[in-house]
PDB file of N, CA and C in Angstrom:
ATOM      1  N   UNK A   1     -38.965  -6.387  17.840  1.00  0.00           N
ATOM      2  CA  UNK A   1     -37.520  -6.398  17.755  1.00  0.00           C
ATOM      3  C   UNK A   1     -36.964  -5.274  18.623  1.00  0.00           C
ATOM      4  N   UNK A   2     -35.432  -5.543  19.292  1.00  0.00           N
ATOM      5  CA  UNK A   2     -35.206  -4.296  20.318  1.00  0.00           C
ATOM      6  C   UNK A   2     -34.206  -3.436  19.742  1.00  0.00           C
ATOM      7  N   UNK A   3     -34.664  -2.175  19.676  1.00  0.00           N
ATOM      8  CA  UNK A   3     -33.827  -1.251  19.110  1.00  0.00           C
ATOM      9  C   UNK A   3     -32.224  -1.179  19.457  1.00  0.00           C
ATOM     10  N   UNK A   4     -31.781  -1.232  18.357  1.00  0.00           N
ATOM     11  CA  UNK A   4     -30.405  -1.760  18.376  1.00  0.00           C
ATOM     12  C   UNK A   4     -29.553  -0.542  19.365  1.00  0.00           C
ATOM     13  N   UNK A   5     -28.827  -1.311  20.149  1.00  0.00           N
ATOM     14  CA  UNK A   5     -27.848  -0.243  21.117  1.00  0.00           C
ATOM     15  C   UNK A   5     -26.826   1.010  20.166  1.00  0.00           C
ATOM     16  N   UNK A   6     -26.763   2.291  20.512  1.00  0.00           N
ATOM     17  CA  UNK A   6     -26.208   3.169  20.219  1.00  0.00           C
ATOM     18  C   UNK A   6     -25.301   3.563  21.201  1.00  0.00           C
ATOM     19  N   UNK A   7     -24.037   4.467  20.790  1.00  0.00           N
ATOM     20  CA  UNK A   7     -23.141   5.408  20.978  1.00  0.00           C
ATOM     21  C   UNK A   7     -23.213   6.685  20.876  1.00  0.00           C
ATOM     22  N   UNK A   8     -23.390   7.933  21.532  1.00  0.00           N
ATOM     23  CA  UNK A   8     -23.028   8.953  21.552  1.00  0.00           C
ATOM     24  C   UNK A   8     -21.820   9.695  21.791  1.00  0.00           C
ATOM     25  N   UNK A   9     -21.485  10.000  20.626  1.00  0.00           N
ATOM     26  CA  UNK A   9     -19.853  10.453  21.020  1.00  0.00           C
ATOM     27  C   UNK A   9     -20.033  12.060  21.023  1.00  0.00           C
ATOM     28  N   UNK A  10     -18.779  13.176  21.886  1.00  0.00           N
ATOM     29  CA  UNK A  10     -18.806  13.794  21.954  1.00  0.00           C
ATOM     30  C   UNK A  10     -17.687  14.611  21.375  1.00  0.00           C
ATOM     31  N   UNK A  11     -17.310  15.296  20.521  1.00  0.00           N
ATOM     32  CA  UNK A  11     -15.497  15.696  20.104  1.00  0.00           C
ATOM     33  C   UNK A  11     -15.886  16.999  19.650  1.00  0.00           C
ATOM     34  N   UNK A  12     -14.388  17.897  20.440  1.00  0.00           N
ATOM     35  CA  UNK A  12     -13.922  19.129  19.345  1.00  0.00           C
ATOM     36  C   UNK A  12     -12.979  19.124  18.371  1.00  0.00           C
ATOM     37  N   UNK A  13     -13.507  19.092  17.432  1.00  0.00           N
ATOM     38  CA  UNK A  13     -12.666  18.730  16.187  1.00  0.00           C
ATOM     39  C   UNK A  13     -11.570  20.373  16.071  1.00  0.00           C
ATOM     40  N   UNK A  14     -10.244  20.526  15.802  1.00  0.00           N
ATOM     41  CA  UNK A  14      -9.371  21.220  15.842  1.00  0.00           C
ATOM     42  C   UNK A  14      -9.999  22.418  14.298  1.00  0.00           C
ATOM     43  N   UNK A  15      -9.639  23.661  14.714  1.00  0.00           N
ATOM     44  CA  UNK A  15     -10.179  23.981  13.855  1.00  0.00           C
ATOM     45  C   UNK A  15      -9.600  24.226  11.835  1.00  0.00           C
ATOM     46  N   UNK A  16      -8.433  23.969  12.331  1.00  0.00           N
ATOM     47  CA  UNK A  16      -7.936  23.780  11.108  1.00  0.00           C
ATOM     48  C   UNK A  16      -8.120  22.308  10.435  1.00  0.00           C
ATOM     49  N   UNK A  17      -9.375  21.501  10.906  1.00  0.00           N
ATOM     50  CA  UNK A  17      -9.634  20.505   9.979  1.00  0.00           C
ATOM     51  C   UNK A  17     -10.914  21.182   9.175  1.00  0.00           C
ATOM     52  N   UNK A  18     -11.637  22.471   9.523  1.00  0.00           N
ATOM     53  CA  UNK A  18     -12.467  23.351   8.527  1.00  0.00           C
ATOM     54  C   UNK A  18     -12.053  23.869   7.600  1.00  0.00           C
ATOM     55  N   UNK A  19     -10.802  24.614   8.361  1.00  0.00           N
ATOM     56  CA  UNK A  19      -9.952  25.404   7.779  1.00  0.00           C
ATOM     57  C   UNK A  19      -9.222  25.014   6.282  1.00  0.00           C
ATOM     58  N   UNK A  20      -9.196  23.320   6.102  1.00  0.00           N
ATOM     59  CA  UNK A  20      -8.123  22.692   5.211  1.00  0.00           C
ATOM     60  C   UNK A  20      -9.281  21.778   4.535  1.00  0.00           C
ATOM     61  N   UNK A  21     -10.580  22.106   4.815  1.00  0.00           N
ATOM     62  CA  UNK A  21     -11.484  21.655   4.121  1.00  0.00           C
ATOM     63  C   UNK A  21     -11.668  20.309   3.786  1.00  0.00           C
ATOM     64  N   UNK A  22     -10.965  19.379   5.115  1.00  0.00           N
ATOM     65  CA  UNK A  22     -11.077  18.209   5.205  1.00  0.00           C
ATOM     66  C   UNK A  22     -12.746  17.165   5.479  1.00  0.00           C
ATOM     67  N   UNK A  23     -12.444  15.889   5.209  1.00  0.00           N
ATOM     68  CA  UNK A  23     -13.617  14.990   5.276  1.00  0.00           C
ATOM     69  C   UNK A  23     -13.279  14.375   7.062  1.00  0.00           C
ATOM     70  N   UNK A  24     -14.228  14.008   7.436  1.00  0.00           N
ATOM     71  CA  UNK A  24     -14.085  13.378   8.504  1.00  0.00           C
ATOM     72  C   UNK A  24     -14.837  11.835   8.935  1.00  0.00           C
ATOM     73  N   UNK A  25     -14.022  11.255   9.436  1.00  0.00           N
ATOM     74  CA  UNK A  25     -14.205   9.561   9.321  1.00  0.00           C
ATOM     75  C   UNK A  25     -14.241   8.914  10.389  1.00  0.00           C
ATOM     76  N   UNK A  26     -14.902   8.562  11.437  1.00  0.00           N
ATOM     77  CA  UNK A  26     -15.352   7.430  12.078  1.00  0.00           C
ATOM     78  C   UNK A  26     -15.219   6.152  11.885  1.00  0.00           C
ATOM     79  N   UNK A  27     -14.016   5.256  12.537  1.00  0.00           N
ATOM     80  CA  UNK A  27     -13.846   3.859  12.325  1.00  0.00           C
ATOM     81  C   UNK A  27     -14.176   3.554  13.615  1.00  0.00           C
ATOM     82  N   UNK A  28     -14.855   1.631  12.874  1.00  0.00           N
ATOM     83  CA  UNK A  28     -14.759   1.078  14.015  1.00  0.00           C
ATOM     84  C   UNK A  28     -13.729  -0.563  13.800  1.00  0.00           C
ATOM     85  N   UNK A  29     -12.593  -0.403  14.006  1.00  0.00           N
ATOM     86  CA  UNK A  29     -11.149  -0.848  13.326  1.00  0.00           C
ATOM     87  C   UNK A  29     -11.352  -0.233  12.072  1.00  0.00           C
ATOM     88  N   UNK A  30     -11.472  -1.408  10.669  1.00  0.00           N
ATOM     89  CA  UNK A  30     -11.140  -1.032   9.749  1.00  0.00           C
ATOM     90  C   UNK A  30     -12.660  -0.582   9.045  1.00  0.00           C
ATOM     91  N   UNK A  31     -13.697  -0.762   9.720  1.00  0.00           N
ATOM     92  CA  UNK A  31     -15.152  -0.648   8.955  1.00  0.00           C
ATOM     93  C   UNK A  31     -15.411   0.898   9.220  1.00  0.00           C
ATOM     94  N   UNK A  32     -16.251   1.460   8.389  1.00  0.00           N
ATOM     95  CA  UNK A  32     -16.141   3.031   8.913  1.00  0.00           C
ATOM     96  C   UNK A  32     -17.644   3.380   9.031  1.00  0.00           C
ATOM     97  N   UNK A  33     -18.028   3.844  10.203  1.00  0.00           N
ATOM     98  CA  UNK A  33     -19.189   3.998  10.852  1.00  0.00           C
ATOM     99  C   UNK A  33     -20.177   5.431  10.547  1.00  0.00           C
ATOM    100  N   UNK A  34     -19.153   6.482  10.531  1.00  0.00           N
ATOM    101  CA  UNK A  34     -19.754   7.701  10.265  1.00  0.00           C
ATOM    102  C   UNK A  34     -18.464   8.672   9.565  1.00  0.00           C
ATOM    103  N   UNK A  35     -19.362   9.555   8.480  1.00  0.00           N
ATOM    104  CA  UNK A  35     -18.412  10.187   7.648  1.00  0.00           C
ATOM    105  C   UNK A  35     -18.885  11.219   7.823  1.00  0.00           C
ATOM    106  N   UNK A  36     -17.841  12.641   7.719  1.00  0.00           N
ATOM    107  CA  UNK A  36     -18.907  13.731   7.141  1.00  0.00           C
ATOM    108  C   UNK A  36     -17.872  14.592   6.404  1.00  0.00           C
ATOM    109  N   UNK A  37     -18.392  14.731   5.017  1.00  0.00           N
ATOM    110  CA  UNK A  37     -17.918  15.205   4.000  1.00  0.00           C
ATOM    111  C   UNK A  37     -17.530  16.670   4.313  1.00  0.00           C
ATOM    112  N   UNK A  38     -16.943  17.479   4.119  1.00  0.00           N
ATOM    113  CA  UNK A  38     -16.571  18.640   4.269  1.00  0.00           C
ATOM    114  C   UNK A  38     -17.592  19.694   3.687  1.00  0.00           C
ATOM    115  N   UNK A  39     -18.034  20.646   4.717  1.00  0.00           N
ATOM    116  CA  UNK A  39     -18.983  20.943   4.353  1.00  0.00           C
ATOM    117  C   UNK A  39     -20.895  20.421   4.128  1.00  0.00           C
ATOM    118  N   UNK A  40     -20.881  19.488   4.443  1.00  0.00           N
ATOM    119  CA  UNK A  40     -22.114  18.639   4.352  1.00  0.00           C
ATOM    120  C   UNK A  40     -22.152  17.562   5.762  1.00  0.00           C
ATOM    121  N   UNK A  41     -23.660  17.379   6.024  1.00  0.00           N
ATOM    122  CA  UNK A  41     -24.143  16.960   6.934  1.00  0.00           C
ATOM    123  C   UNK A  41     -23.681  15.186   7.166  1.00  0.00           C
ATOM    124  N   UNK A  42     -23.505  14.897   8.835  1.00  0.00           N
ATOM    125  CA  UNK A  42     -22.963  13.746   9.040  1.00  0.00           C
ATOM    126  C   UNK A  42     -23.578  12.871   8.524  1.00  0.00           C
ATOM    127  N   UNK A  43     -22.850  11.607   7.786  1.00  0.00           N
ATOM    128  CA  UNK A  43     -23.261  10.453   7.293  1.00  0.00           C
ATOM    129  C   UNK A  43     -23.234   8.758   8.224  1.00  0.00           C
ATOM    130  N   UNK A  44     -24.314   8.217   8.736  1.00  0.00           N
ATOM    131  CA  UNK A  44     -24.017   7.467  10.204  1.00  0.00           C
ATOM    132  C   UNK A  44     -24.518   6.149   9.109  1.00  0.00           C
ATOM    133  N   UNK A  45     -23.807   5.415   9.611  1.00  0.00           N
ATOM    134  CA  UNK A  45     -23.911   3.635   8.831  1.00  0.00           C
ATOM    135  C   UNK A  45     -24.995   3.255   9.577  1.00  0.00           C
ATOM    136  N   UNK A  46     -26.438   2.454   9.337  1.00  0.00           N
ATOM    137  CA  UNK A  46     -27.194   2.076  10.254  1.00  0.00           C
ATOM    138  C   UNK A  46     -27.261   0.689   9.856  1.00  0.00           C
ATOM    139  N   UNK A  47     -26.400   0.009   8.839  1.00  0.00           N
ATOM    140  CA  UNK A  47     -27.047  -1.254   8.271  1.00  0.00           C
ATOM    141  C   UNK A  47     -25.630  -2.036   7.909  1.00  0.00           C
ATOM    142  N   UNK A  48     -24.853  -2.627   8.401  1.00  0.00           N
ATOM    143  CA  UNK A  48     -23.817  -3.293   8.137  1.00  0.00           C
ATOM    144  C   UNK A  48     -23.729  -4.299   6.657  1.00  0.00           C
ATOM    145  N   UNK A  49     -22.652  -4.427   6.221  1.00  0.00           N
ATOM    146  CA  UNK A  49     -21.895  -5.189   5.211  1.00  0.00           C
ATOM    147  C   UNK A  49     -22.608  -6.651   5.800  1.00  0.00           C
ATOM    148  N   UNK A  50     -23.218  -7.491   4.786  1.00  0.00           N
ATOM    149  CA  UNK A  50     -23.556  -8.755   4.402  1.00  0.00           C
ATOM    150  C   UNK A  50     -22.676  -9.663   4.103  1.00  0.00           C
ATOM    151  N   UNK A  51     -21.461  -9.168   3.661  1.00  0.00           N
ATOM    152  CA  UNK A  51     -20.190  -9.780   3.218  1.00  0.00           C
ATOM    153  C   UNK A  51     -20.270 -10.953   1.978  1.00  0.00           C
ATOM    154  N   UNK A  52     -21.533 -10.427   0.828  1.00  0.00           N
ATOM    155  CA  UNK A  52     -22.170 -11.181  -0.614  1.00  0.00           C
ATOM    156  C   UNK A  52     -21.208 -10.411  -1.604  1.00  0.00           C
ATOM    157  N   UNK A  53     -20.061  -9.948  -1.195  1.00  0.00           N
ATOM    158  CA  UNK A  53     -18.600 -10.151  -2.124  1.00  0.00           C
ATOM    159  C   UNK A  53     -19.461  -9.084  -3.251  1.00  0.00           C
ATOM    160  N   UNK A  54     -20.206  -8.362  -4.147  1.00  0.00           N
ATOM    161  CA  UNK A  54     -20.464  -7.851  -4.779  1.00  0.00           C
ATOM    162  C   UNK A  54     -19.473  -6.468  -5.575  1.00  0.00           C
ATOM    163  N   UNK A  55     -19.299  -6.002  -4.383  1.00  0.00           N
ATOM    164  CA  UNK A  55     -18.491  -4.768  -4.766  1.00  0.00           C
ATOM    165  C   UNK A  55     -17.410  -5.044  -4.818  1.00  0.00           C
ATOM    166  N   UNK A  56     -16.838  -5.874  -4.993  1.00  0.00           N
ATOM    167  CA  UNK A  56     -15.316  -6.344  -4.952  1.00  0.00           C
ATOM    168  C   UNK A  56     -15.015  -7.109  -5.953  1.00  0.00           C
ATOM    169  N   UNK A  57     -16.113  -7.728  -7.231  1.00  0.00           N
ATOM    170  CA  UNK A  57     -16.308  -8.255  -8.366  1.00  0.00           C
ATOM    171  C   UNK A  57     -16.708  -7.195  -9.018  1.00  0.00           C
ATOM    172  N   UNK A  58     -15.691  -7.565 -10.583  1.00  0.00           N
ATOM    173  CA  UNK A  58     -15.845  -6.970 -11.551  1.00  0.00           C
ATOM    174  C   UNK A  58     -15.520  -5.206 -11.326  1.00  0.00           C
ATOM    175  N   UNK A  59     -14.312  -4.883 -10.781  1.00  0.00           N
ATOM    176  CA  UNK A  59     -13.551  -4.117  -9.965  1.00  0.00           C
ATOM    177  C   UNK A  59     -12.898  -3.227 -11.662  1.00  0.00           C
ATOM    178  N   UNK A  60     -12.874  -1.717 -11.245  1.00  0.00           N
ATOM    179  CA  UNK A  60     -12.090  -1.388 -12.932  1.00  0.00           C
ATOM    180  C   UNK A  60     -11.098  -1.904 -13.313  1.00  0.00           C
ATOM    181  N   UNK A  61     -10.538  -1.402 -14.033  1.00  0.00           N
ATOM    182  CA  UNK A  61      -8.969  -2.249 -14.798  1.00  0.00           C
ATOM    183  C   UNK A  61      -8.591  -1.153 -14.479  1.00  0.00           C
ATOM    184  N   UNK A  62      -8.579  -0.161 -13.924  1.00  0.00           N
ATOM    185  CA  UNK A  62      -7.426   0.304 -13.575  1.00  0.00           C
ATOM    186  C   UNK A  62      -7.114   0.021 -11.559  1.00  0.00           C
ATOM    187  N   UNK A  63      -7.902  -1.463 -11.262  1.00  0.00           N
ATOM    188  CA  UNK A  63      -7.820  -1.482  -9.808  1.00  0.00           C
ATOM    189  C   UNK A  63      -6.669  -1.084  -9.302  1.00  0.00           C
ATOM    190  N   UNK A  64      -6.480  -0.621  -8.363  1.00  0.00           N
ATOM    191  CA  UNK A  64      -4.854  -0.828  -7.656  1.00  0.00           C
ATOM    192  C   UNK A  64      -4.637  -1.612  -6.949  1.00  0.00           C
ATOM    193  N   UNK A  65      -5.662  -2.586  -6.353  1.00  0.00           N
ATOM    194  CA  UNK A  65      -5.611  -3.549  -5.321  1.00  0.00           C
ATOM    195  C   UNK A  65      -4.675  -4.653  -5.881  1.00  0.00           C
ATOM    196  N   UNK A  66      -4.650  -5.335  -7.240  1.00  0.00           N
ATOM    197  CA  UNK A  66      -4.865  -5.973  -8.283  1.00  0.00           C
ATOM    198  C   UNK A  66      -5.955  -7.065  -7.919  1.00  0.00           C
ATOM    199  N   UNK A  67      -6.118  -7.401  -9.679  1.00  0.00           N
ATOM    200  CA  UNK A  67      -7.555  -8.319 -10.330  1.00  0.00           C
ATOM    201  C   UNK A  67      -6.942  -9.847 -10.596  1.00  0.00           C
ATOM    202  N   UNK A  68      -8.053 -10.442 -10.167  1.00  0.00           N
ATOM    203  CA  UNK A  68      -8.156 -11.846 -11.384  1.00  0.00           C
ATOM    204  C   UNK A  68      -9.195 -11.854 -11.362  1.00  0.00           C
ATOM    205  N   UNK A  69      -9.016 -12.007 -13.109  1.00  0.00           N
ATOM    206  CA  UNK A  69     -10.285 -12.399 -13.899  1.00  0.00           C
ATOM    207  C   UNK A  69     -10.761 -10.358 -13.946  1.00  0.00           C
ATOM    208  N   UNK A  70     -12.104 -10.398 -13.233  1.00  0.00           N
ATOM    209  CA  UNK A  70     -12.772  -8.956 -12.953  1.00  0.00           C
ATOM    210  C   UNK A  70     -12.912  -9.109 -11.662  1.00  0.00           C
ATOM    211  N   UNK A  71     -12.683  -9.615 -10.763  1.00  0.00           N
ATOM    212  CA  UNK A  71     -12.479  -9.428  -9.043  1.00  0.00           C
ATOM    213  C   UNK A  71     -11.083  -8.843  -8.578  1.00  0.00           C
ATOM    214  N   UNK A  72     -11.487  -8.651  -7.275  1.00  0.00           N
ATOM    215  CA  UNK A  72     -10.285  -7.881  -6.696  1.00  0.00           C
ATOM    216  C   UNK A  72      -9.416  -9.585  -6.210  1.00  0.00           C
ATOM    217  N   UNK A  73      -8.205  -9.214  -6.371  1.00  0.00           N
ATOM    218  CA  UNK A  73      -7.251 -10.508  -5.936  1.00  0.00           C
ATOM    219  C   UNK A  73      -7.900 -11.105  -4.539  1.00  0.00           C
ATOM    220  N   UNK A  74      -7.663 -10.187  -3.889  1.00  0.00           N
ATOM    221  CA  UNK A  74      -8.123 -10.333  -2.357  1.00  0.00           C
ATOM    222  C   UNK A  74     -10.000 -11.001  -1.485  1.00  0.00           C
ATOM    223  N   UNK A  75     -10.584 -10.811  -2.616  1.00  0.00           N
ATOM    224  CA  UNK A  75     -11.797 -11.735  -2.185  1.00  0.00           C
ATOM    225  C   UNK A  75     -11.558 -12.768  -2.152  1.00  0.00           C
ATOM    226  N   UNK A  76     -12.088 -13.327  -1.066  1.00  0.00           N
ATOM    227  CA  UNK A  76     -11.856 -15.064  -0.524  1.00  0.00           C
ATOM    228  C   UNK A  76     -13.475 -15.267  -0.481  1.00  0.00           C
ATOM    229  N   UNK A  77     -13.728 -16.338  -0.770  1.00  0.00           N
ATOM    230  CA  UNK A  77     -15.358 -16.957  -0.397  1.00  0.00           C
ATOM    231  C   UNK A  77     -14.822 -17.863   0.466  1.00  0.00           C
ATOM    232  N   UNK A  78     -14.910 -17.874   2.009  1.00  0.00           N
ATOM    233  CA  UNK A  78     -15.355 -18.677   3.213  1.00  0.00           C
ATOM    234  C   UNK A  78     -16.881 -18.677   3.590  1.00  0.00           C
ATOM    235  N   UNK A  79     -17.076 -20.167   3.805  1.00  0.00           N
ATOM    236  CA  UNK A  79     -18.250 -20.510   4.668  1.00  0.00           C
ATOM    237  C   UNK A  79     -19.348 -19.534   4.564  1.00  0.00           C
ATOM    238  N   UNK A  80     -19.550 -20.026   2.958  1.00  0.00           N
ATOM    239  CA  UNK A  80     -20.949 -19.115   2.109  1.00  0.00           C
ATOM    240  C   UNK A  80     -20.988 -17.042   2.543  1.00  0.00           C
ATOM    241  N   UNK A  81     -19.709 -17.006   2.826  1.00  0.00           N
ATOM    242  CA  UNK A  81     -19.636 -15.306   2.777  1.00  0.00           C
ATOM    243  C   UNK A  81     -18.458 -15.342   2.058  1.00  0.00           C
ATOM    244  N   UNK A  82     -18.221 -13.921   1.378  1.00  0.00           N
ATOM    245  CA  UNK A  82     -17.127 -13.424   0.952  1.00  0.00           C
ATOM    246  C   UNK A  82     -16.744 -12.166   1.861  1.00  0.00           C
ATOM    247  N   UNK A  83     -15.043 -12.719   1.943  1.00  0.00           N
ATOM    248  CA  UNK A  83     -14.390 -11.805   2.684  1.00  0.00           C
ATOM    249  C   UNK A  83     -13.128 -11.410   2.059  1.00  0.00           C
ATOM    250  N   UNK A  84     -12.781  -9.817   2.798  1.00  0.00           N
ATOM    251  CA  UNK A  84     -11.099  -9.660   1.957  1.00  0.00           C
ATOM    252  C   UNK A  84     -10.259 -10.553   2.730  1.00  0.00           C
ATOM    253  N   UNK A  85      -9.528 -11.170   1.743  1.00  0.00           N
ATOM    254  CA  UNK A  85      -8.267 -11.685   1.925  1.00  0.00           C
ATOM    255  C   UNK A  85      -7.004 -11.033   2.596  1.00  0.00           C
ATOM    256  N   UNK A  86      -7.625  -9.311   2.670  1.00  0.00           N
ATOM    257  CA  UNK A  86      -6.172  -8.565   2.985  1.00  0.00           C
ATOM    258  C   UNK A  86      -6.708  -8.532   5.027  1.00  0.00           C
ATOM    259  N   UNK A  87      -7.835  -8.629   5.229  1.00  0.00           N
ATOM    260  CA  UNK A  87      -8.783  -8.745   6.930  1.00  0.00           C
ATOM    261  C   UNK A  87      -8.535  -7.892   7.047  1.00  0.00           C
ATOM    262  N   UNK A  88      -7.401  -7.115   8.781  1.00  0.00           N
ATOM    263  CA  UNK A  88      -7.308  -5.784   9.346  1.00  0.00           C
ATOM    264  C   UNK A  88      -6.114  -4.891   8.646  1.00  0.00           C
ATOM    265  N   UNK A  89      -5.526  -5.630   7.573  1.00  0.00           N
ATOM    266  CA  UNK A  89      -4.585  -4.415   6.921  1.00  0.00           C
ATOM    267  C   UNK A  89      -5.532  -4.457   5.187  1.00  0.00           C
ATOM    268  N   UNK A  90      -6.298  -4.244   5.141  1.00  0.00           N
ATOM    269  CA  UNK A  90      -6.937  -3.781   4.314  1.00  0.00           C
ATOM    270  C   UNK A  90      -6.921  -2.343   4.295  1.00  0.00           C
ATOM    271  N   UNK A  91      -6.453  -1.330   3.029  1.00  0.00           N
ATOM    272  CA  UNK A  91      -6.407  -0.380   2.866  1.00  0.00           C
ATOM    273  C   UNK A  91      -7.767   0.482   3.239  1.00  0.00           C
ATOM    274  N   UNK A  92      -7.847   1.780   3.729  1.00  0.00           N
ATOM    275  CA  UNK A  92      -9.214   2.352   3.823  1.00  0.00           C
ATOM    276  C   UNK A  92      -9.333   2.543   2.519  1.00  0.00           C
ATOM    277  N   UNK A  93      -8.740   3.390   1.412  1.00  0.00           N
ATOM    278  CA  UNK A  93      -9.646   3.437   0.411  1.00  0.00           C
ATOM    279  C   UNK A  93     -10.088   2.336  -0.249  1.00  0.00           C
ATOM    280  N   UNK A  94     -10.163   1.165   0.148  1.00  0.00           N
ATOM    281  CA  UNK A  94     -10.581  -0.209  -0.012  1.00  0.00           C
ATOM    282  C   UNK A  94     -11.921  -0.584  -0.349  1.00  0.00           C
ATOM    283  N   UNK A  95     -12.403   0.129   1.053  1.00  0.00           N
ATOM    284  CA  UNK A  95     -13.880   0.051   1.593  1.00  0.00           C
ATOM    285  C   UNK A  95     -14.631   0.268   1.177  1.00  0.00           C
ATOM    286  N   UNK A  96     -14.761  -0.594  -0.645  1.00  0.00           N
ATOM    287  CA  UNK A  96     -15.558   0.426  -1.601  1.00  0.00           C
ATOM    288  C   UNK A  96     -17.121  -0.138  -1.237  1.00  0.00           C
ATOM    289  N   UNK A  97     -17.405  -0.889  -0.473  1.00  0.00           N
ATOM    290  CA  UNK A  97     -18.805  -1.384  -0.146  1.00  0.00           C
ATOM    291  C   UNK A  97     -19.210  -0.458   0.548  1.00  0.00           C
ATOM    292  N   UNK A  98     -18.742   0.166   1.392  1.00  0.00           N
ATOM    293  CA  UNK A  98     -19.495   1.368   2.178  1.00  0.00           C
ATOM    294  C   UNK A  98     -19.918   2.208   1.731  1.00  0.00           C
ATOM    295  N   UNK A  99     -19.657   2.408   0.216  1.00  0.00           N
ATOM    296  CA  UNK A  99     -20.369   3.461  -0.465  1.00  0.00           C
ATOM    297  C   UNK A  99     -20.720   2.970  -1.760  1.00  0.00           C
ATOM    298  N   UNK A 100     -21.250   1.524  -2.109  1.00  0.00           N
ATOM    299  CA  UNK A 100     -21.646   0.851  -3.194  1.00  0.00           C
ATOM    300  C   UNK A 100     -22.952   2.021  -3.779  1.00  0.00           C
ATOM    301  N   UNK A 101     -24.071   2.024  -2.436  1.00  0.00           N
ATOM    302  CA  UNK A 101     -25.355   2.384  -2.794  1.00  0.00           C
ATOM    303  C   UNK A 101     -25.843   1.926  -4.080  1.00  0.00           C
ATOM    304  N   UNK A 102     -25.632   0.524  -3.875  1.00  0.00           N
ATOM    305  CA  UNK A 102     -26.428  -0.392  -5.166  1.00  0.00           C
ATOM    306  C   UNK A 102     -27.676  -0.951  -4.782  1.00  0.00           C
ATOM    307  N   UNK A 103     -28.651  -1.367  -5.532  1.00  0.00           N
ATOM    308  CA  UNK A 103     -29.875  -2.033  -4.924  1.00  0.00           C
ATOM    309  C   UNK A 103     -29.390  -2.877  -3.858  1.00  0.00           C
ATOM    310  N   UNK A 104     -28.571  -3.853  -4.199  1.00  0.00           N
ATOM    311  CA  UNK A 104     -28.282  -5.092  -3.897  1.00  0.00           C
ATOM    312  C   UNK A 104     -27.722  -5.044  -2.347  1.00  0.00           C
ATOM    313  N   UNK A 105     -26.766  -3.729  -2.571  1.00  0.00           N
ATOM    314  CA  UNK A 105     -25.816  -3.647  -1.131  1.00  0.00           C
ATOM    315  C   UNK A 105     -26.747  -3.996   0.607  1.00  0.00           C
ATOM    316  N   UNK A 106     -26.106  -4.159   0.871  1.00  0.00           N
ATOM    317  CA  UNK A 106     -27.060  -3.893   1.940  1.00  0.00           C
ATOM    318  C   UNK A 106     -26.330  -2.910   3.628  1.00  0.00           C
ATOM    319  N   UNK A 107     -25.298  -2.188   3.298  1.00  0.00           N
ATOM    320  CA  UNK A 107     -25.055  -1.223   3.423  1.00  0.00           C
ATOM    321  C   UNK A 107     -25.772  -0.113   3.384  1.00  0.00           C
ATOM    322  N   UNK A 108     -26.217   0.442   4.592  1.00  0.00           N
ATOM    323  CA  UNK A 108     -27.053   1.635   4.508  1.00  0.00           C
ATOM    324  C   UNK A 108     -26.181   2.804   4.969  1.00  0.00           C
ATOM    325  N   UNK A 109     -26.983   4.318   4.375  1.00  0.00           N
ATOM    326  CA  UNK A 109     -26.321   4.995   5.532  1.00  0.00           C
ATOM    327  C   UNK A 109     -27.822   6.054   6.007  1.00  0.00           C
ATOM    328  N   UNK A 110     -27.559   6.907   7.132  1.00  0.00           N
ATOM    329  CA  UNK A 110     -28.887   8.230   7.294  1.00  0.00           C
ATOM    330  C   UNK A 110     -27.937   9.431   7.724  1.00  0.00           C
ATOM    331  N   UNK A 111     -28.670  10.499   6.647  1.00  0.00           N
ATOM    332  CA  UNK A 111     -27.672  11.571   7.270  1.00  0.00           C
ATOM    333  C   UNK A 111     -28.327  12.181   8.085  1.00  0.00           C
ATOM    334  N   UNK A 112     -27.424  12.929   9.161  1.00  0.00           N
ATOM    335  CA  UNK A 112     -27.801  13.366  10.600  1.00  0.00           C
ATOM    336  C   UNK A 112     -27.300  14.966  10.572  1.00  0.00           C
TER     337      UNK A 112
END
């Protein structure tokens, strides 16, 4: 199998994003690629969303997205995947699959 193509990015981050003890986030549109928590080492996605709707069922009661039933309103099942219903205006704190870390997910991440 051929090792999957990479990006090297290069940035000076301003220094009052240390200073204010912020997180830092890497999108690629609305999917988010690399995080790094404030204070702690970068977090790089190596394994993309399956789109098997999991984390988006059986959502708390106190969702804000809103629910039916125990799902989030916004899951659609198309053509044997589940997808949000909300697509590119989907909220970021949305993206609760990117940080499921359930057996099941198949969302990875490696910290760097």
């Amino acid at each position: 199998m051929a090792k999957p193509k990479t990006m090297r990015i290069s940035i000076e981050i301003p220094s009052w994003a240390a200073e204010e003890k912020r997180d830092i986030y890497i999108l690629a549109g609305i999917e988010e690629i690399a995080h790094k928590p404030h204070g702690k080492r970068w977090r790089v996605k190596t394994n993309r969303c399956n789109m098997c709707g999991k984390c988006c069922m059986d959502v708390p009661d106190n969702w804000v997205h809103g629910k039916v039933g125990n799902n989030c309103q916004h899951l659609t099942h198309i053509a044997n995947e589940y997808r949000c219903g909300l697509l590119g205006n989907r909220p970021f704190g949305c993206c609760i699959g990117d940080n499921a870390e359930e057996p099941y997910c198949s969302v990875k991440w490696k910290t760097k």
